[in-house]
Structure formats: C-alpha cells, structure tokens
Protein backbone atom coordinates (compact mmCIF):
# COMPACT_ATOMS: atom_id res chain seq x y z
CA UNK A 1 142.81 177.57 23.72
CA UNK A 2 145.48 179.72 25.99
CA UNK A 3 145.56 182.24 23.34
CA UNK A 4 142.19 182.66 22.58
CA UNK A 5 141.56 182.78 26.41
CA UNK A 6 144.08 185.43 26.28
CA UNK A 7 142.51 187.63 23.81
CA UNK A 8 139.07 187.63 26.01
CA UNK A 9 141.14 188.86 29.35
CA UNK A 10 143.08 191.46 27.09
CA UNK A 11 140.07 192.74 25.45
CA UNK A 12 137.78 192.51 28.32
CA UNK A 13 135.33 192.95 25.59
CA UNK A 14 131.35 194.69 25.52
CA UNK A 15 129.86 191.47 23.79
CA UNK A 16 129.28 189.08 26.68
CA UNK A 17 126.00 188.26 27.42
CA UNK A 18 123.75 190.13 30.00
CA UNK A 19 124.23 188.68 33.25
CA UNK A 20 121.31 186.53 34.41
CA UNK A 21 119.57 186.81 31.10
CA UNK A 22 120.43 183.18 29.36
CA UNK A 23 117.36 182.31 27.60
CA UNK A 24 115.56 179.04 29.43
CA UNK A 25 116.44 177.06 26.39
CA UNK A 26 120.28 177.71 27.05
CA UNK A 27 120.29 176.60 30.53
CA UNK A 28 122.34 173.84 30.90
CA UNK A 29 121.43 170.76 33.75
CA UNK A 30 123.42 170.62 36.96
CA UNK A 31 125.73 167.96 36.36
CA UNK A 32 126.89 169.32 32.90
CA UNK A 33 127.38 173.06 35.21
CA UNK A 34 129.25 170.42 36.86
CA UNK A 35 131.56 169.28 33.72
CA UNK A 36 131.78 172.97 32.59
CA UNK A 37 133.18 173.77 35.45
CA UNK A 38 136.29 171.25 36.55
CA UNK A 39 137.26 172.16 32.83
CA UNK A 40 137.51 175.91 33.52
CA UNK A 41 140.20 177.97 33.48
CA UNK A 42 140.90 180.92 36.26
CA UNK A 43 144.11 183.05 34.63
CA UNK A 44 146.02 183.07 31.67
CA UNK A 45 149.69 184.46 30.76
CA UNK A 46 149.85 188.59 30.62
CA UNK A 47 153.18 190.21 29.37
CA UNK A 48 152.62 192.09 32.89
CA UNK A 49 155.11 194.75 32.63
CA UNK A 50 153.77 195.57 29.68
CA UNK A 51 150.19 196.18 30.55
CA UNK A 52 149.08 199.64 30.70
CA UNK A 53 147.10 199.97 34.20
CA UNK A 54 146.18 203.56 33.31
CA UNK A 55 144.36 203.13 30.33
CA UNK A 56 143.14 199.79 30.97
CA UNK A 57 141.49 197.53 28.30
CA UNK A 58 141.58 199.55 25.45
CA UNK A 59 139.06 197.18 23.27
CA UNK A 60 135.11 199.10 23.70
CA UNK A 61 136.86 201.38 26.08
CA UNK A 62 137.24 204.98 27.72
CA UNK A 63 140.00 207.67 28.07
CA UNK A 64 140.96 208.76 31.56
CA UNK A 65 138.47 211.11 32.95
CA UNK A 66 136.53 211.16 29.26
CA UNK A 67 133.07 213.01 29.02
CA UNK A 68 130.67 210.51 27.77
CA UNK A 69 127.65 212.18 26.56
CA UNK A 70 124.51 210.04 26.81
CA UNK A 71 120.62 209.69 27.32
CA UNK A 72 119.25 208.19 30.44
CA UNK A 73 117.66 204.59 29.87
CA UNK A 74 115.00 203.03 32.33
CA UNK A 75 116.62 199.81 33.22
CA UNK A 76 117.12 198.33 36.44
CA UNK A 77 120.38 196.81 37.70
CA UNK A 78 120.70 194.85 41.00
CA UNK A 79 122.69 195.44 44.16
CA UNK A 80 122.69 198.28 46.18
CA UNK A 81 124.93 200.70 44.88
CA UNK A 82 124.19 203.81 42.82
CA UNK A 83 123.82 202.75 39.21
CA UNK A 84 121.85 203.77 36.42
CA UNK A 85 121.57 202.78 32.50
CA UNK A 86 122.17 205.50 29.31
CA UNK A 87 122.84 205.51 26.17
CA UNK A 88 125.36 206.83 23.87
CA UNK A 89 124.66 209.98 22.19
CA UNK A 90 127.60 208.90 19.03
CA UNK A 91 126.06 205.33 19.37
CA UNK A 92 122.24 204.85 20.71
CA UNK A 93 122.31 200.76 20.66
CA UNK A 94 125.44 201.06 23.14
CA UNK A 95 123.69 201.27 26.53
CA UNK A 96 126.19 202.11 28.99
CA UNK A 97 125.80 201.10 32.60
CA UNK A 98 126.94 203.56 34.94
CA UNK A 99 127.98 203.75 38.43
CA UNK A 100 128.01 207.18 39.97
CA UNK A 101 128.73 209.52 43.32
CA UNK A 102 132.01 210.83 44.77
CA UNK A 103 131.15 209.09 47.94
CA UNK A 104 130.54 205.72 46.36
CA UNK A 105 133.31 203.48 47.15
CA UNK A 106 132.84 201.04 43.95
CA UNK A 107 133.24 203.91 41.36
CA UNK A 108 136.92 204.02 42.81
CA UNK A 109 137.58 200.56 43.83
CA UNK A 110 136.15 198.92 40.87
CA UNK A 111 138.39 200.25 38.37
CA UNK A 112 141.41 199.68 40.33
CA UNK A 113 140.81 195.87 41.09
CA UNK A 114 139.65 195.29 37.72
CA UNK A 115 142.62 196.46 36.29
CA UNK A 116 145.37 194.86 38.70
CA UNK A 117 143.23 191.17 37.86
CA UNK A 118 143.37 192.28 34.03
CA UNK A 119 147.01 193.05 33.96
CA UNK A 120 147.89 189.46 36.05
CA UNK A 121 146.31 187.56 33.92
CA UNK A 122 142.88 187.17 35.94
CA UNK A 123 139.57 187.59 34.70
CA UNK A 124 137.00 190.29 35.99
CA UNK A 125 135.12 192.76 33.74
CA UNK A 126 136.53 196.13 32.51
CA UNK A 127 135.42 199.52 34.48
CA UNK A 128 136.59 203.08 33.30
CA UNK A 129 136.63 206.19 35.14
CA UNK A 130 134.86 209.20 33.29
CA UNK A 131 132.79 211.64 33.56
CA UNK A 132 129.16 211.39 32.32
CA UNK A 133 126.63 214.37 31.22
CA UNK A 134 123.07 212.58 31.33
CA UNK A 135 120.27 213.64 29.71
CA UNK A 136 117.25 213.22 30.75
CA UNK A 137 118.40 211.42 34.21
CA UNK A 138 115.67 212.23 36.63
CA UNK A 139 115.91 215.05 38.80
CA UNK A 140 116.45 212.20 42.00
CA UNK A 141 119.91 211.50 40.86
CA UNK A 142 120.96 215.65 40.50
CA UNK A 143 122.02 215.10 44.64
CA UNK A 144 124.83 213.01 43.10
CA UNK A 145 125.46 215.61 40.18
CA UNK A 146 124.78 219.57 39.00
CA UNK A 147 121.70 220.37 37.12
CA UNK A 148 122.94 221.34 33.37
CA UNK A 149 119.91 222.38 31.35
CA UNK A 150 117.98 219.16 30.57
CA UNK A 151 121.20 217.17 31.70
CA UNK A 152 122.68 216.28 34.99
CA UNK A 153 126.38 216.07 34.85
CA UNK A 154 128.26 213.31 37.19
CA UNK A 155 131.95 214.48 37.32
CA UNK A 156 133.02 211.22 39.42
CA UNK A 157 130.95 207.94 37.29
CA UNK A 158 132.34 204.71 35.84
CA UNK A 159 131.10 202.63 33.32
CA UNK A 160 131.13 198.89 33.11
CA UNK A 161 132.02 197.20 30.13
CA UNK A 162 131.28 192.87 30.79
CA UNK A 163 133.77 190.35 30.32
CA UNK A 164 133.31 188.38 27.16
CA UNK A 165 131.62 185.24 26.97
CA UNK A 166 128.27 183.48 27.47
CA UNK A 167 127.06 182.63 30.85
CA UNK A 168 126.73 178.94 31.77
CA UNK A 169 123.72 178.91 34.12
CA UNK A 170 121.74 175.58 35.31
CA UNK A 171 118.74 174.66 36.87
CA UNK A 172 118.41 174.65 40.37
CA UNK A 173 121.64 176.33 40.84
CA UNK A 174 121.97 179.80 41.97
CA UNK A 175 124.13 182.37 39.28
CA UNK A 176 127.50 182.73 39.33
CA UNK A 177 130.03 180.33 40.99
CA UNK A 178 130.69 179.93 45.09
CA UNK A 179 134.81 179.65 45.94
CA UNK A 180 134.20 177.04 47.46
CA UNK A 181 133.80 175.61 43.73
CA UNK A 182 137.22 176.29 42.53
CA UNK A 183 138.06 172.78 44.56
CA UNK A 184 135.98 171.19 42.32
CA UNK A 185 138.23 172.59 39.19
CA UNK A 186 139.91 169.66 37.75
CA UNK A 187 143.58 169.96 36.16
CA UNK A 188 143.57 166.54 34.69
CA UNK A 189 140.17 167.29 33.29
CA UNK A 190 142.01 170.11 31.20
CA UNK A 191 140.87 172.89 34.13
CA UNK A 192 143.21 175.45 36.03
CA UNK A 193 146.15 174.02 38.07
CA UNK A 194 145.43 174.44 42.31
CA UNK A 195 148.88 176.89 42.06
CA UNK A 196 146.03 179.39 40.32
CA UNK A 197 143.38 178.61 41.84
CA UNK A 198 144.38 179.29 45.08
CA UNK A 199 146.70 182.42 43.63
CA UNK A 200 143.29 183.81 43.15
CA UNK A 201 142.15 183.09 46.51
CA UNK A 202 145.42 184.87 48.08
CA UNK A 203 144.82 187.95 45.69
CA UNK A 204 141.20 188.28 46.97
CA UNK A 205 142.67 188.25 50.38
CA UNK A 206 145.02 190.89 49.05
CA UNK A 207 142.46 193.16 47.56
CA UNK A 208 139.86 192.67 51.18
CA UNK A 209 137.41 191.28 48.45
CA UNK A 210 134.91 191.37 51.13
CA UNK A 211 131.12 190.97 49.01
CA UNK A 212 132.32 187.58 47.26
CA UNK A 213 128.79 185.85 47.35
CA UNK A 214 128.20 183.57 44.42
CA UNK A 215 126.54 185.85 42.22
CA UNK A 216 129.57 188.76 42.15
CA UNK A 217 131.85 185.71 40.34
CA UNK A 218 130.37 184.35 36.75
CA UNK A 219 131.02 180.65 34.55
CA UNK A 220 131.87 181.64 31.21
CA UNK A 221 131.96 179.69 27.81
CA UNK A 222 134.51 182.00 25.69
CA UNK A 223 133.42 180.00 22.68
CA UNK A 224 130.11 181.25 23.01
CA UNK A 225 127.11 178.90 22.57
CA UNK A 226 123.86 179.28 20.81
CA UNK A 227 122.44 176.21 22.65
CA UNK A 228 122.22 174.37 25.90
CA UNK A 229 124.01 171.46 23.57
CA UNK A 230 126.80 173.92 23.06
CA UNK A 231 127.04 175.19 26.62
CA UNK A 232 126.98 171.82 28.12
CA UNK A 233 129.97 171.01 25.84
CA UNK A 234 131.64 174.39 26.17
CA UNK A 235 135.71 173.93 25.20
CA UNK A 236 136.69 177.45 27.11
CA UNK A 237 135.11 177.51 30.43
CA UNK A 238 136.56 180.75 32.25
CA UNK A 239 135.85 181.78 35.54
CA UNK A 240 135.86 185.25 36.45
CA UNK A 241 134.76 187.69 38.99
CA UNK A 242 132.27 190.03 38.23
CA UNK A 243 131.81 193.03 40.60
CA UNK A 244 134.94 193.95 43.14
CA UNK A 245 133.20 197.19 44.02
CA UNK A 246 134.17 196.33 47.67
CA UNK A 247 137.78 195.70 47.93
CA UNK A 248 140.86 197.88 48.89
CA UNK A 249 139.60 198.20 52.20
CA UNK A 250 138.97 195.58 54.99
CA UNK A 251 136.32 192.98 54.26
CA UNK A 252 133.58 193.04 56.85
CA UNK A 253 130.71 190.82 58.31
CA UNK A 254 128.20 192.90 56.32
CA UNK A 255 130.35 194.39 53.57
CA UNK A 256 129.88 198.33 54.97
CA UNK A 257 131.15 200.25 52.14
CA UNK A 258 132.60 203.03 54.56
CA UNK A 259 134.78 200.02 55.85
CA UNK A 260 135.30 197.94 52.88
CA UNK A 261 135.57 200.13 50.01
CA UNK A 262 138.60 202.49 49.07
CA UNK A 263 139.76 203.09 52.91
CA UNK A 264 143.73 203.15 53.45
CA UNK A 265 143.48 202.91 56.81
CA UNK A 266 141.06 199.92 57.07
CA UNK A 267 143.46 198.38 53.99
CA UNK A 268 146.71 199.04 55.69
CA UNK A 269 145.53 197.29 59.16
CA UNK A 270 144.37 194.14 56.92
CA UNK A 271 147.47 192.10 57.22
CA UNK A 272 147.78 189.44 54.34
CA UNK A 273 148.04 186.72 56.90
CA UNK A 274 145.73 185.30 59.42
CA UNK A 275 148.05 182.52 60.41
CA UNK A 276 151.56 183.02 58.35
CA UNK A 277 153.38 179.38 59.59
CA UNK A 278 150.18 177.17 58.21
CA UNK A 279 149.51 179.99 55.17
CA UNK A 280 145.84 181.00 56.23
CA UNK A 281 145.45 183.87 54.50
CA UNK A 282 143.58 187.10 56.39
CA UNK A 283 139.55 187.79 54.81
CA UNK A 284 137.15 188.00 56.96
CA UNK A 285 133.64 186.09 56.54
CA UNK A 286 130.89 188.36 55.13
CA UNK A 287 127.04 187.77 56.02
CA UNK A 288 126.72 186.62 52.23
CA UNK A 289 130.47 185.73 51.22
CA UNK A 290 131.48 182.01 49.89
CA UNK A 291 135.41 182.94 50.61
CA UNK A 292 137.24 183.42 54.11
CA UNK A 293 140.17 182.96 55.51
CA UNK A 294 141.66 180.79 53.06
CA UNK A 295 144.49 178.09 53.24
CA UNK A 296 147.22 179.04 50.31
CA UNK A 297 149.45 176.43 48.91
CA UNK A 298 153.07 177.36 48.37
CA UNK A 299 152.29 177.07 44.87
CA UNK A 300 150.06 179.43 44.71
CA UNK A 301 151.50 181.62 46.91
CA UNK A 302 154.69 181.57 44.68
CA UNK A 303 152.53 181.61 41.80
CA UNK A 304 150.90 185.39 42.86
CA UNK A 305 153.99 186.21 44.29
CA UNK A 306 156.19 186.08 40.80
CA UNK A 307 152.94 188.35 39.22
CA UNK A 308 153.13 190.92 41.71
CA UNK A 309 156.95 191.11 41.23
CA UNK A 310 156.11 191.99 37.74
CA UNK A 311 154.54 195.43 38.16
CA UNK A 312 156.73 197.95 38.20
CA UNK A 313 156.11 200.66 40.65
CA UNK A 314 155.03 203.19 37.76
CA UNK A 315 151.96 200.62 37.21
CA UNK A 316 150.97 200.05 40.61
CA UNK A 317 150.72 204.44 40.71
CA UNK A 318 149.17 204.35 37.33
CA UNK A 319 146.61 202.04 38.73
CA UNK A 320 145.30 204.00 41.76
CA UNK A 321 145.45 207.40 40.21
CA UNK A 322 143.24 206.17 37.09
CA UNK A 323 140.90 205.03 39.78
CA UNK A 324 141.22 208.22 41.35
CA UNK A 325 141.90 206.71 44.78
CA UNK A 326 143.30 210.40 46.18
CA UNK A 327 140.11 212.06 45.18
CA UNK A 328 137.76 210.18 47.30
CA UNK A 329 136.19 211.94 49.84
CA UNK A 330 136.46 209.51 52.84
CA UNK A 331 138.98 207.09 53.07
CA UNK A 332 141.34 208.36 50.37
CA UNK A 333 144.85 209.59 50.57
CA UNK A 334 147.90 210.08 48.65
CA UNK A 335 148.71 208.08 45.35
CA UNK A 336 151.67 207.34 47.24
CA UNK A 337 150.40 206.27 50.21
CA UNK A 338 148.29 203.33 48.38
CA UNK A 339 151.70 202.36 46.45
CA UNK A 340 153.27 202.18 49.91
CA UNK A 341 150.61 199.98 51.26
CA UNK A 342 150.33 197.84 48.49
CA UNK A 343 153.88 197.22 48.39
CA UNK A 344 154.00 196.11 52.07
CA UNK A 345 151.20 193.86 51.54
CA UNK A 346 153.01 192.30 48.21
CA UNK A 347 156.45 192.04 50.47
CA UNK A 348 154.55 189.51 52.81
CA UNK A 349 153.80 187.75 50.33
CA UNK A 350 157.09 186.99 48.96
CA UNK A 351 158.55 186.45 52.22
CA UNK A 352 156.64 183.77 53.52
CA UNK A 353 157.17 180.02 52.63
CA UNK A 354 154.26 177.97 53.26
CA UNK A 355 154.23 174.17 54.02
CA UNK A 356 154.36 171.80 51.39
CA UNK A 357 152.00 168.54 51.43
C-alpha cells in the first residue's frame, strides 16, 4: 500500500479526477466519508536528498520556464485568482489549467510549496512554471500579457497538473477535508500516525499556509473507484492539500495576497512559534481557515524536523529559483535571501523540544 502510495506522490500524476465533479452516483454517505477517512494516510517515505526540487514531478510535466503553446478553452475555475483553461496545441484533449500575472502571488508560491510537500513525502498537486503563448485568449487577459498576432503571450504562468486519485465526496458534507479532521485519522484503523499528522500541521505553519479552508485540502481514494461501493470501501485513502497559492508569506485574517503570498519580509517576521515551551505553533486564523495556531507533538515536531534536515541547501535554492521567487515584482528578493530565511525557520524547529504527554 506504502509503495503504491508512493508512486502517486512521486508522480503527482494528470489523471485524478476533476475536483468537485464526482458523479451523484459516486458520492459516498457521511459515515462511510467517515471510515474513509480515519483510514487515510497524510505522507509517505521520499529518498529526500534525492528529489529534484527544480524540475519537480517529472510524470505529465514541464521544463523550467518551457513555452507551452496552446488554444484558449472557455471553462470556469473557482477562487479568485487569475486562471484560465487551454489546450495543447501537440495534444488538444490535454486541457491545461493555467494561472497567470507577474503580480500574482500563487504563480510563484504554488510551485514552490508544492514541490517542498512533494519532495517530503506530503501530498499536494504538481504546479510548473512556464511560459504560455495563448491563442485565442480574449483580449481582457492581454493586461496580464503582450498581444502576439492572434495570441497573447504570458511570460510569468503556471500550470496545474492534479494529484492522482478519485475524490471521496459525501452528502451533506462540504468538499475537501477541515484540519480539524486529521484528529479523527485513526492509526489503529490502518490511518497516518499523530507524529505525521501533526508534522503536517507544523509545516503549514512553516509555509504561513494562510487560505486552508476545507475545500483547498482533498480525500483521495488512490485505488480509484468506479462506484460509491468502491469509494466507501476505498483501501488507499490519501489526504492531500490542494491549492497553497497563499503561503511563503504571513497568513492573514483575510488571506491578502500582498501579505500572504511570496513576501520575505512578511515570511521572515512569521516566527515558527507562537508559544515555544507548550509547542503552539505560529498561523494565524483566516476569515475562512480550519487551521490556527496549532499544538505540535514532539513527535511530530521531530518527525518534520529529520525531513527538513534532509534537503540539502542546493535543493532548498533549486526550489525558490524554479518558482522564480527573485523575479516577483513585490515582495521578492534574492534566491539567497529565501534560503536564509528558510533555514532560520527550519533551525527553530530542530531546536525546540516540546512536552511529552
């Protein structure tokens, strides 16, 4: 089951399902949610120092900085971000979503957290920086871009690849998965041990995952499922996080982007602790959030602590240049700078002991 779990975080692959869309006959009651989830799983084992943070998930993926050439789709996505759908010129039936604007924190942020969560072992979909020349993208979205003939050309755009696996949805129940859920994980039920569960917590706190309402995290079945029969009885429930567009700043009452999203200095005043003797970790309550100022467990503390050793500075650079994090207009700065900071943060970390039970 570890292996195969594995393979999905590795390959972060294009074939999960459309979020939201689970057919009515696949929707599963509230109770078996229930079961499906204090079965799931939250991380499995990376070789971390062998991940490579500046490609990122090779499987369905894109270069560095690659021109994707594609034709503009009418689709609409939620949220409130600049997004838009197209398809691939080399292959129509792959219909890319795209995120776009060199002011738009999530274009930056969103590869970068993705990737660190991918190379720990962590689940969250795969996002690659490019560049996209649109055709056909109406003439609204050329602010954003340059005018090229019939095209408009986005220099600074990422494109979203989903996380494999079906969505378990139920009735009643809004989409996606609360943190305050992950206490109802249950290790002797076969789910993830509370030393991950609350490693993700701290890591959230350590990115400033700051718009972490229910619907940004999503219940997986890895196996698939054709049926509600199949989804109730799902044998690799995985929960992941689905958008981290605001993170790698300082998480905020009403997750302002300017604040939130890709700001060093905002990031660098976010200390990892609220209260360091009784391990309350330091993330602020959103208007819409479901996480804040969580209580870590040594376990999990050590637990994130022993992945962060892992990466080796080379990755952590690799990681915020691929994202492009010196580029950004606002709240930018050196590659090096971010490598200092997140150093820092990862030393308080390891340094502090929290109190057993």
């Amino acid at each position: 089951m570890m292996k195969a779990i594995g393979a999905a975080i590795v390959g972060a692959a294009l074939l999960g399902s459309s979020i939201g869309l689970t057919a009515q006959s696949k929707t599963v009651s509230a109770n078996e949610r229930l079961d499906v989830l204090k079965r799931a799983q939250v991380w499995t084992q990376t070789d971390v120092p062998s991940m490579d943070l500046r490609v990122g998930p090779a499987e369905h993926g894109f270069r560095p900085g690659e021109t994707v050439n594609c034709t503009y789709v009418e689709k609409k996505f939620g949220g409130r971000t600049p997004k838009f759908a197209c398809a691939r010129d080399s292959k129509p039936k792959d219909v890319l979503k795209v995120r776009y604007g060199a002011d738009n924190g999530e274009v930056y942020a969103g590869v970068a957290a993705t990737r660190l969560l991918w190379a720990l072992g962590f689940g969250a979909d795969a996002v690659y920086p490019v560049r996209v020349v649109c055709r056909g993208c109406p003439d609204q979205l050329k602010s954003a871009g340059k005018k090229q003939g019939d095209s408009i050309v986005f220099d600074v755009a990422a494109i979203e690849r989903p996380f494999d696996g079906e969505d378990v949805e139920a009735r009643g129940v809004d989409f996606g998965w609360s943190w305050k859920e992950l206490d109802q994980v249950d290790q002797n039920a076969g789910g993830a041990t509370p030393a991950q569960r609350d490693a993700l917590k701290l890591l959230a706190a350590f990115i400033q995952h700051s718009d972490n309402k229910a619907e940004q995290q999503r219940l997986v079945c890895l196996s698939g499922g054709k049926t509600r029969e199949e989804l109730a009885g799902c044998d690799m429930p995985f929960m992941m996080i689905h958008d981290l567009g605001v993170t790698f700043g300082r998480a905020n009452l009403f997750n302002k982007a300017t604040i939130g999203s890709v700001n060093l200095e905002e990031w660098s005043k976010a200390k990892i602790w609220k209260d360091q003797e009784r391990c309350v970790a330091n993330l602020a309550q959103s208007q819409t959030g479901t996480l804040d100022d969580p209580v870590i467990s040594e376990g999990g503390r050590g637990f994130l602590s022993d992945l962060l050793a892992r990466l080796s500075d080379r990755q952590i650079s690799d990681m915020f240049a691929s994202a492009r994090f010196a580029e950004k207009p606002s709240g930018g700065a050196p590659i090096a700078s971010w490598v200092d900071t997140f150093k820092k943060k990862r030393a308080e970390i390891a340094s502090a002991h929290c109190p057993r039970p």
